[in-house]
C-alpha atoms as a PDB file:
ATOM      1  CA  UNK A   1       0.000   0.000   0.000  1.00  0.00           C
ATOM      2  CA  UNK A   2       1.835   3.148  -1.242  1.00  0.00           C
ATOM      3  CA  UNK A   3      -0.598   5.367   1.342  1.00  0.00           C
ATOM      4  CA  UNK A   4       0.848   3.399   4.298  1.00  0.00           C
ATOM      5  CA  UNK A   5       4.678   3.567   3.146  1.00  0.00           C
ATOM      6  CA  UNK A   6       4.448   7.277   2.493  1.00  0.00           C
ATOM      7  CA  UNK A   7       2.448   7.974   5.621  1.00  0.00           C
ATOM      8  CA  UNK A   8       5.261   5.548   7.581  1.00  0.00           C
ATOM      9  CA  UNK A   9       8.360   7.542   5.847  1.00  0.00           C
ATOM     10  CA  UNK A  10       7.058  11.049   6.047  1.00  0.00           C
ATOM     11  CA  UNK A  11       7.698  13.131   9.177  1.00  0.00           C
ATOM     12  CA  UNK A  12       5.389  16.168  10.022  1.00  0.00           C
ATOM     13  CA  UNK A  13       2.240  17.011   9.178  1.00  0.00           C
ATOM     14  CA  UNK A  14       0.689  17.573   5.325  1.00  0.00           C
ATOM     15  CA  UNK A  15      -2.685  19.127   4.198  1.00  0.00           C
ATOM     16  CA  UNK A  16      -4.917  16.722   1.511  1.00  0.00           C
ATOM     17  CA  UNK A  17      -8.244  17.326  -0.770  1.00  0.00           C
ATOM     18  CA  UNK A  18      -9.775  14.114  -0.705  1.00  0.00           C
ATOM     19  CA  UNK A  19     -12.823  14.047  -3.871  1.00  0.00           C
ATOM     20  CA  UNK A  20     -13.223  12.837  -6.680  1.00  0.00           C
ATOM     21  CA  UNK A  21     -12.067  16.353  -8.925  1.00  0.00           C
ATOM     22  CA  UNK A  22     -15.819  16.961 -10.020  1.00  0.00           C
ATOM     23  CA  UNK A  23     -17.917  19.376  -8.553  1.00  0.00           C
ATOM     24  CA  UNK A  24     -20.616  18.448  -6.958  1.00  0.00           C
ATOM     25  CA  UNK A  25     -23.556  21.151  -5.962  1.00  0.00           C
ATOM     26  CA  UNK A  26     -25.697  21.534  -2.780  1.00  0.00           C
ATOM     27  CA  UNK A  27     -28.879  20.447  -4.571  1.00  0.00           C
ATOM     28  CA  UNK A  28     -26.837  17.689  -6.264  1.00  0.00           C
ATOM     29  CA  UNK A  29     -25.317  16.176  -2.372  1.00  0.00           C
ATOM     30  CA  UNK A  30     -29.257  16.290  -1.264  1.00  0.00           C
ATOM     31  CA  UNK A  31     -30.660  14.604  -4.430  1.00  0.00           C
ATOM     32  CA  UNK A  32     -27.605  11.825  -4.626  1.00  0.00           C
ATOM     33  CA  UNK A  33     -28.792  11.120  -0.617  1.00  0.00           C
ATOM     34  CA  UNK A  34     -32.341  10.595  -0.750  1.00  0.00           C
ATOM     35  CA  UNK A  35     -32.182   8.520  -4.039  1.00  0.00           C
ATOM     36  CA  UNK A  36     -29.294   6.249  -2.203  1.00  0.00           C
ATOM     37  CA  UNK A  37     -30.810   6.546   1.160  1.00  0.00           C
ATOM     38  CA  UNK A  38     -34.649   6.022  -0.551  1.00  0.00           C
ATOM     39  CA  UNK A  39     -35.646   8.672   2.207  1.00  0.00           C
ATOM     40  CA  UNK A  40     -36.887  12.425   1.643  1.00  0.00           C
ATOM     41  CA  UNK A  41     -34.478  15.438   2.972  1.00  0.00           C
ATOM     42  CA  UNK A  42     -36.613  18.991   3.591  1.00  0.00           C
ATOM     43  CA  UNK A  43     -35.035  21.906   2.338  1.00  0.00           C
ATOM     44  CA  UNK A  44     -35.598  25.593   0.778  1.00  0.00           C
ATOM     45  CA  UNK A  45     -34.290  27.745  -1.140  1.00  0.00           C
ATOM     46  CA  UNK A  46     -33.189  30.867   0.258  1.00  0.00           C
ATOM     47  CA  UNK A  47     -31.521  34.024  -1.462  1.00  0.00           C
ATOM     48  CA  UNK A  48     -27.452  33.594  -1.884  1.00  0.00           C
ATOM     49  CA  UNK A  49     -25.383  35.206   0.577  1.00  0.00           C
ATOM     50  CA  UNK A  50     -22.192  37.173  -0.569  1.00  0.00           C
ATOM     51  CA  UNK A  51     -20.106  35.054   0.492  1.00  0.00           C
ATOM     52  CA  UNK A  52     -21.361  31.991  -1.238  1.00  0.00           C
ATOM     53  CA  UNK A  53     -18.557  30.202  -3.346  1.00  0.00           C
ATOM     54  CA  UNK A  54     -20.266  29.895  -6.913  1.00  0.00           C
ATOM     55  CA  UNK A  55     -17.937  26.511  -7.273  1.00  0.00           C
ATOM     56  CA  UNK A  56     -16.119  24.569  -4.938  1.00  0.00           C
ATOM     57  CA  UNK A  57     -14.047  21.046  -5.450  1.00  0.00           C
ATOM     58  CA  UNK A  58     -11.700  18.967  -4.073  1.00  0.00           C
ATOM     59  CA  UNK A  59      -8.155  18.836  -6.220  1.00  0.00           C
ATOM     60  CA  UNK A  60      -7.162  15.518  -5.302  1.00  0.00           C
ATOM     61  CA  UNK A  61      -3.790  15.862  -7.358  1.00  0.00           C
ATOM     62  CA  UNK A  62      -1.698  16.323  -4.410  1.00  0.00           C
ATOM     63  CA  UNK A  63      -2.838  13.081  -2.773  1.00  0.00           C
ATOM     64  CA  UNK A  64      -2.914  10.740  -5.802  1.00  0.00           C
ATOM     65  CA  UNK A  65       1.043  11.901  -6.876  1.00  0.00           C
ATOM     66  CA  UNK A  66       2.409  11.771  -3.107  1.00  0.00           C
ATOM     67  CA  UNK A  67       0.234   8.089  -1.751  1.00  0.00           C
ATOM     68  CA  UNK A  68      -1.514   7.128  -5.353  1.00  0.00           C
ATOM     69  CA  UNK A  69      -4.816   7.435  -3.711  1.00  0.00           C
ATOM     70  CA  UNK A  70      -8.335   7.939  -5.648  1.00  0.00           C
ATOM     71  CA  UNK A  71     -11.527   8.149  -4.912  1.00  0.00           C
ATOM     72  CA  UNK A  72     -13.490   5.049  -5.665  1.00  0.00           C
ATOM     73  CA  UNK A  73     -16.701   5.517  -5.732  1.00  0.00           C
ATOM     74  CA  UNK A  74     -19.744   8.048  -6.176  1.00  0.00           C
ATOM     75  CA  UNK A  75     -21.278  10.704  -5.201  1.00  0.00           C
ATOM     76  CA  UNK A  76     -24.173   8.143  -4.210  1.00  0.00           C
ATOM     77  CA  UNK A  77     -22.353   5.286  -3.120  1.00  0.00           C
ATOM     78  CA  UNK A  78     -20.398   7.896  -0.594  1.00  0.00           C
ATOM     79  CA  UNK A  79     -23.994   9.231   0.729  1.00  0.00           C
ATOM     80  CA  UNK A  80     -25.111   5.377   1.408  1.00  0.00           C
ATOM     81  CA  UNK A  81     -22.089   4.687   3.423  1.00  0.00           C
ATOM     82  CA  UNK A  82     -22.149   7.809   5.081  1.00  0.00           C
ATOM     83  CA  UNK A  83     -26.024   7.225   5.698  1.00  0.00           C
ATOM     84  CA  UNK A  84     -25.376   3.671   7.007  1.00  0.00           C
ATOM     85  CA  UNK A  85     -21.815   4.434   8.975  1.00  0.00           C
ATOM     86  CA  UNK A  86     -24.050   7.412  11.035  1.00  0.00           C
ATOM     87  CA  UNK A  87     -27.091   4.627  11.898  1.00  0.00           C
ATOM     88  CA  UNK A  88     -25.000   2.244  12.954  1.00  0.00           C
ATOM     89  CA  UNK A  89     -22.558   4.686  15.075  1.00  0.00           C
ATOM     90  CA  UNK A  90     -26.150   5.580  17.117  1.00  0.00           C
END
């Protein structure tokens, strides 16, 4: 496992974006977990605040050159486990 020699070898601390590189939108995150999760999420639109990034997503460059690490799986399949890791944690 490259990710376990590197994090074995390397002294300090280091900063990582882990994503998949694709940007992936607030209403997008809600739809991907109640069609995984088969459950319905309530939410409204409100008006956009200044400080709202128009785009935001994780560069995962860094992580995939240094420990060859990618993401594996989907927006949905990453709700599911989420959904499933935080029921079974309760």
């Amino acid at each position: 496992m490259q990710s376990m020699d590197y994090l074995e070898s390397f002294k300090g601390s280091d900063v990582f974006n882990l994503g998949t590189g694709r940007s992936t939108s607030v209403l997008d995150l809600i739809n991907a977990f109640e069609k995984s999760n088969k459950l319905a999420i309530k939410y409204r639109f409100t008006k956009e605040r200044a400080e709202d990034t128009p785009l935001s997503f994780a560069n995962p460059a860094k992580i995939k050159e240094k420990m060859r690490w990618t993401a594996k799986k989907n927006i949905e399949e990453m709700c599911k486990d989420s959904w499933e890791a935080l029921k079974n944690y309760s």
